[in-house]
N, C-alpha and C. Protein backbone atom coordinates (compact mmCIF):
# COMPACT_ATOMS: atom_id res chain seq x y z
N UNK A 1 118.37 121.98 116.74
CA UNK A 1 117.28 121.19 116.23
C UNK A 1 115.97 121.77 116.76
N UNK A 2 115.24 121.93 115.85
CA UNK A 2 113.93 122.19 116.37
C UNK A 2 112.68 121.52 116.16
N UNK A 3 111.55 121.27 117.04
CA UNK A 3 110.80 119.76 117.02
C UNK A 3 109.52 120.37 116.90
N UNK A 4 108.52 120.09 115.98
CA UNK A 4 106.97 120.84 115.51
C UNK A 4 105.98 119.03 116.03
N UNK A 5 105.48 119.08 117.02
CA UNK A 5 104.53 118.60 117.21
C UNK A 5 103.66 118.43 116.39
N UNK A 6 102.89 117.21 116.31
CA UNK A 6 101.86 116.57 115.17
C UNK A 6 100.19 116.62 115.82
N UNK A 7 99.43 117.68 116.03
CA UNK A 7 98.26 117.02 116.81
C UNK A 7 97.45 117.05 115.57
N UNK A 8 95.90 116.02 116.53
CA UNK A 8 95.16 115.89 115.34
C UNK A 8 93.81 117.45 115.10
N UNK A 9 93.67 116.96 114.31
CA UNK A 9 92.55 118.30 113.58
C UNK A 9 91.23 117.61 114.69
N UNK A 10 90.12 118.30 114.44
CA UNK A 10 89.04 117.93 115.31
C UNK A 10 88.20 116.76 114.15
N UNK A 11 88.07 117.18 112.93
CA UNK A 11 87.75 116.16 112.15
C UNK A 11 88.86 114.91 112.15
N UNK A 12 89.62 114.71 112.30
CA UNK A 12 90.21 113.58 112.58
C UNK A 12 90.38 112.83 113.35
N UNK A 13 90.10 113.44 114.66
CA UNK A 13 90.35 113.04 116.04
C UNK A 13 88.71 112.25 115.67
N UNK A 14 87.36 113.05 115.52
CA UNK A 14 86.12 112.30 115.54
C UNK A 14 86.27 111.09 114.87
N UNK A 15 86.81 111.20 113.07
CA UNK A 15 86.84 110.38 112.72
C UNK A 15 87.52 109.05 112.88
N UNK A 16 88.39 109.50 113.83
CA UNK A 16 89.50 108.32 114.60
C UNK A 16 88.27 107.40 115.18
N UNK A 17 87.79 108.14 116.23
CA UNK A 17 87.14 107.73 117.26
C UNK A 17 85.64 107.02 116.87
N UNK A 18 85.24 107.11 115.67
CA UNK A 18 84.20 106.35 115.04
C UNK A 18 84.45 105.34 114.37
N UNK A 19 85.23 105.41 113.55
CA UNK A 19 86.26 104.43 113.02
C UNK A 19 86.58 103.51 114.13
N UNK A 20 87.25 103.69 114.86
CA UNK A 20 87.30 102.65 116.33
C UNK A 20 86.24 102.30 117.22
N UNK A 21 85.48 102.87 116.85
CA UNK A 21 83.89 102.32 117.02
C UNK A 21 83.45 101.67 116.30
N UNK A 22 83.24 101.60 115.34
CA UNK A 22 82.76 100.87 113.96
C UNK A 22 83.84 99.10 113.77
N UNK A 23 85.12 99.15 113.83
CA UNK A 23 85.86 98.55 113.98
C UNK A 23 86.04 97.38 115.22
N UNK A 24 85.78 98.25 116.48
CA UNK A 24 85.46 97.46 117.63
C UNK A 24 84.32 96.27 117.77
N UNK A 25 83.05 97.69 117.35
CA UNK A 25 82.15 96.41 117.14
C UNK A 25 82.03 95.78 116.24
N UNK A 26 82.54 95.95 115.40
CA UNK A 26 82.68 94.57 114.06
C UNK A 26 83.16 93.40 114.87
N UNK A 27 84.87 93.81 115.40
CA UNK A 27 85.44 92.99 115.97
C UNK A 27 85.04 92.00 117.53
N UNK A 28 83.85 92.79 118.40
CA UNK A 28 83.02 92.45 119.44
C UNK A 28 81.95 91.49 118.88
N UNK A 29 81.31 92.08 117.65
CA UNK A 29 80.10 91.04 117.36
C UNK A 29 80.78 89.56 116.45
N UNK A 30 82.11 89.38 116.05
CA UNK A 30 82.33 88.34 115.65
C UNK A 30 82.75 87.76 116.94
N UNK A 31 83.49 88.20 118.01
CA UNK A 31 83.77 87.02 118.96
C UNK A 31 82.86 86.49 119.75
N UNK A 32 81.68 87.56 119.44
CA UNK A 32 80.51 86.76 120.46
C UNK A 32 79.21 85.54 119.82
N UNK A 33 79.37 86.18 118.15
CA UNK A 33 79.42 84.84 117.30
C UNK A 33 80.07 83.69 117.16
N UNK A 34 81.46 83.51 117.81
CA UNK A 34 82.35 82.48 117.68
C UNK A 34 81.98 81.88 119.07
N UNK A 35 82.00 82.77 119.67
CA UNK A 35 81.64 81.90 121.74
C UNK A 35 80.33 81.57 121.57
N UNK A 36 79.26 81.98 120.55
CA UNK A 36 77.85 80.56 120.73
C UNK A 36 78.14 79.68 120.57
N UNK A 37 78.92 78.98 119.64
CA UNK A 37 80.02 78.01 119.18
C UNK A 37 78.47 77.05 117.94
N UNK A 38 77.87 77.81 117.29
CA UNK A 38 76.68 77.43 116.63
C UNK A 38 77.09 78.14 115.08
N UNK A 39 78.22 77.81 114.86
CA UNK A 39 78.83 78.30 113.51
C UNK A 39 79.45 77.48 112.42
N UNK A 40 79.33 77.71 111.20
CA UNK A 40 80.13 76.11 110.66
C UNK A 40 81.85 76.72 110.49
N UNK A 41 82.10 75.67 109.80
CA UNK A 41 83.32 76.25 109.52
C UNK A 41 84.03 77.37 108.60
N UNK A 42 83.00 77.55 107.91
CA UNK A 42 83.17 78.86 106.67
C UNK A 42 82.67 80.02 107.31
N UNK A 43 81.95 80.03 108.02
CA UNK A 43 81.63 81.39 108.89
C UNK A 43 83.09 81.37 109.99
N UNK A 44 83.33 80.30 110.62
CA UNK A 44 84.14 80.65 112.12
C UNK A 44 85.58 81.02 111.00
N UNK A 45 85.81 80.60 110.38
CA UNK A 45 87.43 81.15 109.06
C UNK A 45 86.85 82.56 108.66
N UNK A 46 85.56 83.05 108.35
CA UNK A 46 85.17 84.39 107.95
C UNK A 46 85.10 85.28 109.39
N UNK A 47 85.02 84.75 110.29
CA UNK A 47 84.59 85.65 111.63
C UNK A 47 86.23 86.15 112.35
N UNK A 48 87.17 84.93 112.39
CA UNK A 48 88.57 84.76 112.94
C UNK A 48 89.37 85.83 111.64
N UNK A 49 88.79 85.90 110.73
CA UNK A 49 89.93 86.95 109.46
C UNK A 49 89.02 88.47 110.00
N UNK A 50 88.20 88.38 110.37
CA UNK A 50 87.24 89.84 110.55
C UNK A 50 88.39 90.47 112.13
N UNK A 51 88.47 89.16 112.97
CA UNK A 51 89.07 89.85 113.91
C UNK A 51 90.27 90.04 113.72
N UNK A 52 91.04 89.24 113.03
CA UNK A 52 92.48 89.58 112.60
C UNK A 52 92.80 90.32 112.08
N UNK A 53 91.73 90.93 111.08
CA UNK A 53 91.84 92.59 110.01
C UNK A 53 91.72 93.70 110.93
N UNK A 54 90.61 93.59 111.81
CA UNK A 54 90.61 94.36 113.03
C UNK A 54 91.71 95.51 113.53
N UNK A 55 92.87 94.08 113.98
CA UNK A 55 93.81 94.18 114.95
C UNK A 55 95.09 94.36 114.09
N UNK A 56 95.11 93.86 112.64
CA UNK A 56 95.56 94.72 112.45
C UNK A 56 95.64 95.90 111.42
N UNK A 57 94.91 96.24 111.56
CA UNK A 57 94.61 97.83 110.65
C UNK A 57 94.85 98.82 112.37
N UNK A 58 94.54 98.29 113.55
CA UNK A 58 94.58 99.21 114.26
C UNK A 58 96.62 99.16 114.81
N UNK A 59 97.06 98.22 114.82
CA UNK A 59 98.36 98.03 115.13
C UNK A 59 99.04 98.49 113.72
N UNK A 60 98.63 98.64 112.51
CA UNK A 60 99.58 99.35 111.42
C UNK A 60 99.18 100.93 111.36
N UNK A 61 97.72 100.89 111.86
CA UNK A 61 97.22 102.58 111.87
C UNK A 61 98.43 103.67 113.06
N UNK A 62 98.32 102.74 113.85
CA UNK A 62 98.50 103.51 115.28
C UNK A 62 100.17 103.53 115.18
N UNK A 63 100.98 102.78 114.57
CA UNK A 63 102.46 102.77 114.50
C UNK A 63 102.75 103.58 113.58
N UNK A 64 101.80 103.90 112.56
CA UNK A 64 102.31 104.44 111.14
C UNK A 64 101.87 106.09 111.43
N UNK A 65 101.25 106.46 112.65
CA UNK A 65 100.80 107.76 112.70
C UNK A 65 101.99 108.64 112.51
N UNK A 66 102.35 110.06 112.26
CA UNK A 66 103.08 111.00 112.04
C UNK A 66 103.05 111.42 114.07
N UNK A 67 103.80 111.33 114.99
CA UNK A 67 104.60 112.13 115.89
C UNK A 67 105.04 113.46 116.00
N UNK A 68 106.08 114.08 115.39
CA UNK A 68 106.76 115.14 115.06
C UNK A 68 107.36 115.48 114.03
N UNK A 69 107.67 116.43 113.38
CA UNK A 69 108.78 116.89 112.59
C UNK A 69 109.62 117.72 113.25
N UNK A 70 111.35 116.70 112.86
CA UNK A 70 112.29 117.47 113.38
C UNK A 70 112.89 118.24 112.20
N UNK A 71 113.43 119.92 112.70
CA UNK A 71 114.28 120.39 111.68
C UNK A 71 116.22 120.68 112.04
N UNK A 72 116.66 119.86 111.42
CA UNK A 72 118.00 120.16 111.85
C UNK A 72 119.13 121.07 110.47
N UNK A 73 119.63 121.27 110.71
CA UNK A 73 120.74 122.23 109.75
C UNK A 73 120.67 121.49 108.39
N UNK A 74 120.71 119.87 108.56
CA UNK A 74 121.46 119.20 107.31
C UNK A 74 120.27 117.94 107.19
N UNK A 75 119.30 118.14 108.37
CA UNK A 75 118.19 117.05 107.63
C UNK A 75 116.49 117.74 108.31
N UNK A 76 115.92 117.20 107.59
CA UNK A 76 114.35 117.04 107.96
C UNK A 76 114.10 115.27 108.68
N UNK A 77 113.96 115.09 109.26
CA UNK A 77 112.92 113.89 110.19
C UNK A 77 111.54 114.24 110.14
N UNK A 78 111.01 113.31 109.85
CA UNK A 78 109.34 113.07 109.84
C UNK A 78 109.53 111.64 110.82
N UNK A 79 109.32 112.32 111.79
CA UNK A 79 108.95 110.97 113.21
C UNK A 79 107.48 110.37 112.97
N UNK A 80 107.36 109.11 113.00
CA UNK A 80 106.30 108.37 113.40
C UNK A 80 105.95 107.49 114.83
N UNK A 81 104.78 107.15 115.16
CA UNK A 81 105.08 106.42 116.56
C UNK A 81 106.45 104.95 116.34
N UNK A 82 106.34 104.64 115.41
CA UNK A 82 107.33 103.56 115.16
C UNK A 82 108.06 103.83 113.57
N UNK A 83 109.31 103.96 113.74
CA UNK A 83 110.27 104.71 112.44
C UNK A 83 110.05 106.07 112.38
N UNK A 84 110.79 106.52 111.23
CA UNK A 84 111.13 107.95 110.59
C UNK A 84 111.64 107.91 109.53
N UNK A 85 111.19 109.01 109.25
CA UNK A 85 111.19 109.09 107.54
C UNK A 85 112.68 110.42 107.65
N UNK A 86 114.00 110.24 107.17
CA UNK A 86 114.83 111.34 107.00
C UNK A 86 115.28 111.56 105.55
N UNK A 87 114.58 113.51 105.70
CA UNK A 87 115.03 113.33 104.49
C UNK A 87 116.10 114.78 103.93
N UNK A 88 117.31 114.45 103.31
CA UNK A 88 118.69 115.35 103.95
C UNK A 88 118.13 116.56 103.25
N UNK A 89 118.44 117.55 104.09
CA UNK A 89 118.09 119.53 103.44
C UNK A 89 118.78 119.54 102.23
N UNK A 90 120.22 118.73 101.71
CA UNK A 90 120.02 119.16 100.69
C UNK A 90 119.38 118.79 99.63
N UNK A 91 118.63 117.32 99.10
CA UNK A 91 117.96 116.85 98.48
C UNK A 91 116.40 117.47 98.44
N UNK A 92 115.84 118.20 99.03
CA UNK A 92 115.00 119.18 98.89
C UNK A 92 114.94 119.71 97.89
N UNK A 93 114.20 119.79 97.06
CA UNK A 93 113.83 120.91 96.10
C UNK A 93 112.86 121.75 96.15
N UNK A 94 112.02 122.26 97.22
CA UNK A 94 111.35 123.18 97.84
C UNK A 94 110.21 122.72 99.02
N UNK A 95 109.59 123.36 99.61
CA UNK A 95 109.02 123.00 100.66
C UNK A 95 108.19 124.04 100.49
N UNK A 96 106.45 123.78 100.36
CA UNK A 96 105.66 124.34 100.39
C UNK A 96 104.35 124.42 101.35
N UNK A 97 103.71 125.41 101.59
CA UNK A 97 102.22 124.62 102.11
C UNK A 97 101.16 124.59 101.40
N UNK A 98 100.51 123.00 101.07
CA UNK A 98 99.29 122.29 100.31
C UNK A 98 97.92 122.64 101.00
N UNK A 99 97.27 123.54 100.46
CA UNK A 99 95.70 123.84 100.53
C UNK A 99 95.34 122.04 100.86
N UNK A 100 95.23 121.54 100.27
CA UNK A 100 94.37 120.21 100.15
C UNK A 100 94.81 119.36 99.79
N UNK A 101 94.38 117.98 100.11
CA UNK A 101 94.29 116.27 99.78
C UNK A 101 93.29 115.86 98.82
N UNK A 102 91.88 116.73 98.50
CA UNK A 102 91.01 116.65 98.16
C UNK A 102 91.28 116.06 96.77
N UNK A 103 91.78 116.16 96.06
CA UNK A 103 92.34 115.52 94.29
C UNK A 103 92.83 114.39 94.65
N UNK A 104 93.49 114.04 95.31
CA UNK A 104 94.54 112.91 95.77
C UNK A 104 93.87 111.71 95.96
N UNK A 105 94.14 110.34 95.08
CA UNK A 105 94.08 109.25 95.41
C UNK A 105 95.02 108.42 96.68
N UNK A 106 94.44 107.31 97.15
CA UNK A 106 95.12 106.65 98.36
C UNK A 106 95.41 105.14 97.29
N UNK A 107 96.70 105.07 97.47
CA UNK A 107 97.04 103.96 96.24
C UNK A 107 97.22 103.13 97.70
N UNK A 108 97.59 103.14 98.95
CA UNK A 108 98.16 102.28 99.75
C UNK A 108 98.05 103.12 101.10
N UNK A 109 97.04 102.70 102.42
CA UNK A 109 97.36 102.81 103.50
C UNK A 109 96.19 103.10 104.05
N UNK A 110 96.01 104.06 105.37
CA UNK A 110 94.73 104.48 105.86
C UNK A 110 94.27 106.00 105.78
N UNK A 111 92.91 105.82 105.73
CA UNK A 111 92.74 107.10 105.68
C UNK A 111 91.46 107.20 106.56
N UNK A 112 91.52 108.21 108.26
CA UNK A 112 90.63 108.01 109.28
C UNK A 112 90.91 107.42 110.59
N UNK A 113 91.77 106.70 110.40
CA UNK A 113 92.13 106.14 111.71
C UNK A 113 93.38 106.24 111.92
N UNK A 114 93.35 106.95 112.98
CA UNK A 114 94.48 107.84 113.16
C UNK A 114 95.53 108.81 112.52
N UNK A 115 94.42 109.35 111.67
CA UNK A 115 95.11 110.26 110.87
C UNK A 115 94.80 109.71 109.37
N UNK A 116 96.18 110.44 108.44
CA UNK A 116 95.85 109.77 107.24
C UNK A 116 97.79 109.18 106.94
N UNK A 117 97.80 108.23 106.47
CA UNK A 117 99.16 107.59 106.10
C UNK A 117 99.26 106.63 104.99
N UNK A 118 100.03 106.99 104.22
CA UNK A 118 100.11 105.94 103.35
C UNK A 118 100.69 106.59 101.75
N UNK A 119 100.37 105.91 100.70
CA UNK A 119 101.08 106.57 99.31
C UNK A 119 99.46 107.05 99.04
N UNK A 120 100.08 107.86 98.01
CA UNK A 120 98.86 108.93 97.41
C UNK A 120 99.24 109.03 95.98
N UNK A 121 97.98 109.19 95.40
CA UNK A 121 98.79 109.73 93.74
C UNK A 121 97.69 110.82 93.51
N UNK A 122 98.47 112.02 92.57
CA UNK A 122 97.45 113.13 92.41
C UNK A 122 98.30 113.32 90.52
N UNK A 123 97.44 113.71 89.92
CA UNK A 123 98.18 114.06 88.27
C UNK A 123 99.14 115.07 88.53
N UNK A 124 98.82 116.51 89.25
CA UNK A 124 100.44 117.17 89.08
C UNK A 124 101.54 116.87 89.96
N UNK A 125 101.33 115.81 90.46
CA UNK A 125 102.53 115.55 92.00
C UNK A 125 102.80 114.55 91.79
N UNK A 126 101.95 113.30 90.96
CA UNK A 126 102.06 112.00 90.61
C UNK A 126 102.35 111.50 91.93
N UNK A 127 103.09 110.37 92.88
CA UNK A 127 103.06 109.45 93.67
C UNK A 127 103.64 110.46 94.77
N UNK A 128 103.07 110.34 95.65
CA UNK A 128 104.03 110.75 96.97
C UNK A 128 103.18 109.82 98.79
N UNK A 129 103.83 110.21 99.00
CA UNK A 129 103.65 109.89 100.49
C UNK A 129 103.25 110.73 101.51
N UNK A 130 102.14 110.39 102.46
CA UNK A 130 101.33 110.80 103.15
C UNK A 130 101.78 110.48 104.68
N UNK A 131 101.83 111.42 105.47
CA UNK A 131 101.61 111.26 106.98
C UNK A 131 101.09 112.76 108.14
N UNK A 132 99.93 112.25 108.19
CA UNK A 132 98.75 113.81 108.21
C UNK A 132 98.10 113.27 109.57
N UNK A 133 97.88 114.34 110.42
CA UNK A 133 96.53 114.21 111.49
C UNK A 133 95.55 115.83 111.10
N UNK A 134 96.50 116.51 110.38
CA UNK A 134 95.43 117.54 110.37
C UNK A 134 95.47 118.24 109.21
N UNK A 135 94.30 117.91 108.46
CA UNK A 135 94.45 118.47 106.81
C UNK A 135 94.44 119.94 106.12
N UNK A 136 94.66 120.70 107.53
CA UNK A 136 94.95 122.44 107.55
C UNK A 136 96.24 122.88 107.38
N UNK A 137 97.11 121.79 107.88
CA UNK A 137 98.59 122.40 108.15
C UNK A 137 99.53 121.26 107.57
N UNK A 138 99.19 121.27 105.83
CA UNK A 138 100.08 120.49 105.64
C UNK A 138 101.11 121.09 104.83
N UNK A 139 102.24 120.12 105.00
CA UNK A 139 103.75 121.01 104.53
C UNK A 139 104.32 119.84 103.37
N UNK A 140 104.22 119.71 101.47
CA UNK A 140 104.22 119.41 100.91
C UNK A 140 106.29 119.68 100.65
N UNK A 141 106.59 118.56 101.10
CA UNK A 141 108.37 118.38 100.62
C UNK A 141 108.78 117.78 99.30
N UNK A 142 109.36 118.34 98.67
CA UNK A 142 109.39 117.59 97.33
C UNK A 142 110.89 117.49 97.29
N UNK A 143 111.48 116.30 96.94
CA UNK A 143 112.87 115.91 96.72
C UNK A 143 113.21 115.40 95.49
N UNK A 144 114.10 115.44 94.67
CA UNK A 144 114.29 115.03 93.34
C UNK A 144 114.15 113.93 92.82
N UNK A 145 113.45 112.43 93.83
CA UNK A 145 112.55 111.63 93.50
C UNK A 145 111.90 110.84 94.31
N UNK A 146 111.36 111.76 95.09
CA UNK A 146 110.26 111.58 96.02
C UNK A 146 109.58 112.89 96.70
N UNK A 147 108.30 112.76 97.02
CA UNK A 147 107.20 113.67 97.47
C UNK A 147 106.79 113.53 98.68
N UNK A 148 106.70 114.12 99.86
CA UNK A 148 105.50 113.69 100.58
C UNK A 148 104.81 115.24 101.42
N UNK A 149 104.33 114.85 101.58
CA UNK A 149 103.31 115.59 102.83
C UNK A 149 103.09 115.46 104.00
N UNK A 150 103.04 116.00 104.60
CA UNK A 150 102.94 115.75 106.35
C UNK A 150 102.54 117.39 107.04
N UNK A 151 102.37 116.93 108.24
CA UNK A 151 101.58 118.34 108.81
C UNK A 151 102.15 117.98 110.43
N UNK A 152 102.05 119.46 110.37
CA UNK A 152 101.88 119.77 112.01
C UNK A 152 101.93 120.47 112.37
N UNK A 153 101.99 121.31 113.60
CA UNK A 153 101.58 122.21 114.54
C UNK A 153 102.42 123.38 114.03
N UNK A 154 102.54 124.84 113.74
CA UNK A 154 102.92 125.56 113.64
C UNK A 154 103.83 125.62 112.23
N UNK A 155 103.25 125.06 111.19
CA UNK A 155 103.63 124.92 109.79
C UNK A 155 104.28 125.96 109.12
N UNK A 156 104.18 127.23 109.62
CA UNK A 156 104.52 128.00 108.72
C UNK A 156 106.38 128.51 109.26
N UNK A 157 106.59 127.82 110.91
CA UNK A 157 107.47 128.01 111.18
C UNK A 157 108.50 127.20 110.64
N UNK A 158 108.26 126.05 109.73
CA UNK A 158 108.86 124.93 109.64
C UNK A 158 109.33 125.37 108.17
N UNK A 159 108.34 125.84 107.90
CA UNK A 159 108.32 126.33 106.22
C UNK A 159 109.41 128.27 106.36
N UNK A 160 109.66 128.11 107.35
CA UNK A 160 110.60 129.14 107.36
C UNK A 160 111.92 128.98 107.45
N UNK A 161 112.15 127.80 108.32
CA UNK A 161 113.16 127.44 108.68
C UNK A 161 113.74 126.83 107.43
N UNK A 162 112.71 125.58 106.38
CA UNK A 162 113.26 125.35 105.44
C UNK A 162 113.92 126.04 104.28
N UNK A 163 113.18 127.86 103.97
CA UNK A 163 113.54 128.19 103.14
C UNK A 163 115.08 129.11 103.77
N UNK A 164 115.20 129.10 104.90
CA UNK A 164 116.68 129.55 105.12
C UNK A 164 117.98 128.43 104.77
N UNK A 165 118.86 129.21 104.00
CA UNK A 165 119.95 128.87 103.60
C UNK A 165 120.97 129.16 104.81
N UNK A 166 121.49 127.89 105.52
CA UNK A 166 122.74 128.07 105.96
C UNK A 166 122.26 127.54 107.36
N UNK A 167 120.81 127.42 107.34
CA UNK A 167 119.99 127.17 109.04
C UNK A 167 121.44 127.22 110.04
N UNK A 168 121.21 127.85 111.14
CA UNK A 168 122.08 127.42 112.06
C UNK A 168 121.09 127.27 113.41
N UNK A 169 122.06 126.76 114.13
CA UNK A 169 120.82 125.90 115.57
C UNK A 169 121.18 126.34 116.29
């Protein structure tokens, strides 16, 4: 088995880190609106959903990030901080590397905080699935009915390993 580390790009890592800035203090200036206690009730229900969106976009961001990709003889793993995505070598129908996201719609998930995750739709790929920290090294898997993308550290080794027939470990 062999394990390709997920780090983030430098544009992502910033954009993490502003994003959780931006987010924080959203989430800082409503609780210090709620502790004047000079609010009616349609603001303190609008201020209490601001902090609850908060917490969780950052608890679905931060679980749903991409970890590693494992390559084993008879499967691919796409690790996340919480689950994995497996998907078996032989249901593969090629494994490429994607120049860009740039065409790609986000039908479902985040994009910036902590990476990018979620479903995507583009016209020649139609629906697939996303789990990215760095939009240089991504490795586009296509299976006979499902897509996704994901990236990580040393991409082109992964994309070698996939196109060998017979992988042994």
């Amino acid at each position: 088995m062999r394990k390709f580390q997920s780090s983030y790009s430098i544009g992502l890592l910033c954009t993490t880190r502003f994003m959780s800035f931006i987010l924080l203090a959203a989430a800082a200036t409503a609780i210090c609106r709620l502790m004047k206690g000079q609010t009616g009730i349609g603001l303190a229900v609008a201020l209490y959903a601001c902090i609850c969106l908060v917490i969780v976009a950052f608890i679905y961001s931060y679980f749903n990030q991409i970890k590693q990709v494992e390559v084993t003889a008879d499967k691919v793993v796409i690790r996340k901080v919480y689950g994995a995505i497996t998907i078996p070598r032989k249901e593969i129908l090629y494994a490429r590397h994607r120049k860009t996201l740039t065409r790609a719609i986000k039908s479902w998930g985040v994009y910036g905080l902590f990476g990018l995750s979620g479903e995507f739709w583009e016209d020649k790929t139609g629906q697939f699935t996303v789990v990215v920290k760095d939009t240089q090294s991504l490795i586009e898997i296509k299976t006979s009915n499902k897509c996704y993308v994901v990236s990580c550290d040393r991409y082109e080794e992964v994309l070698k390993l996939l196109e060998q027939t017979g992988y042994q470990l």
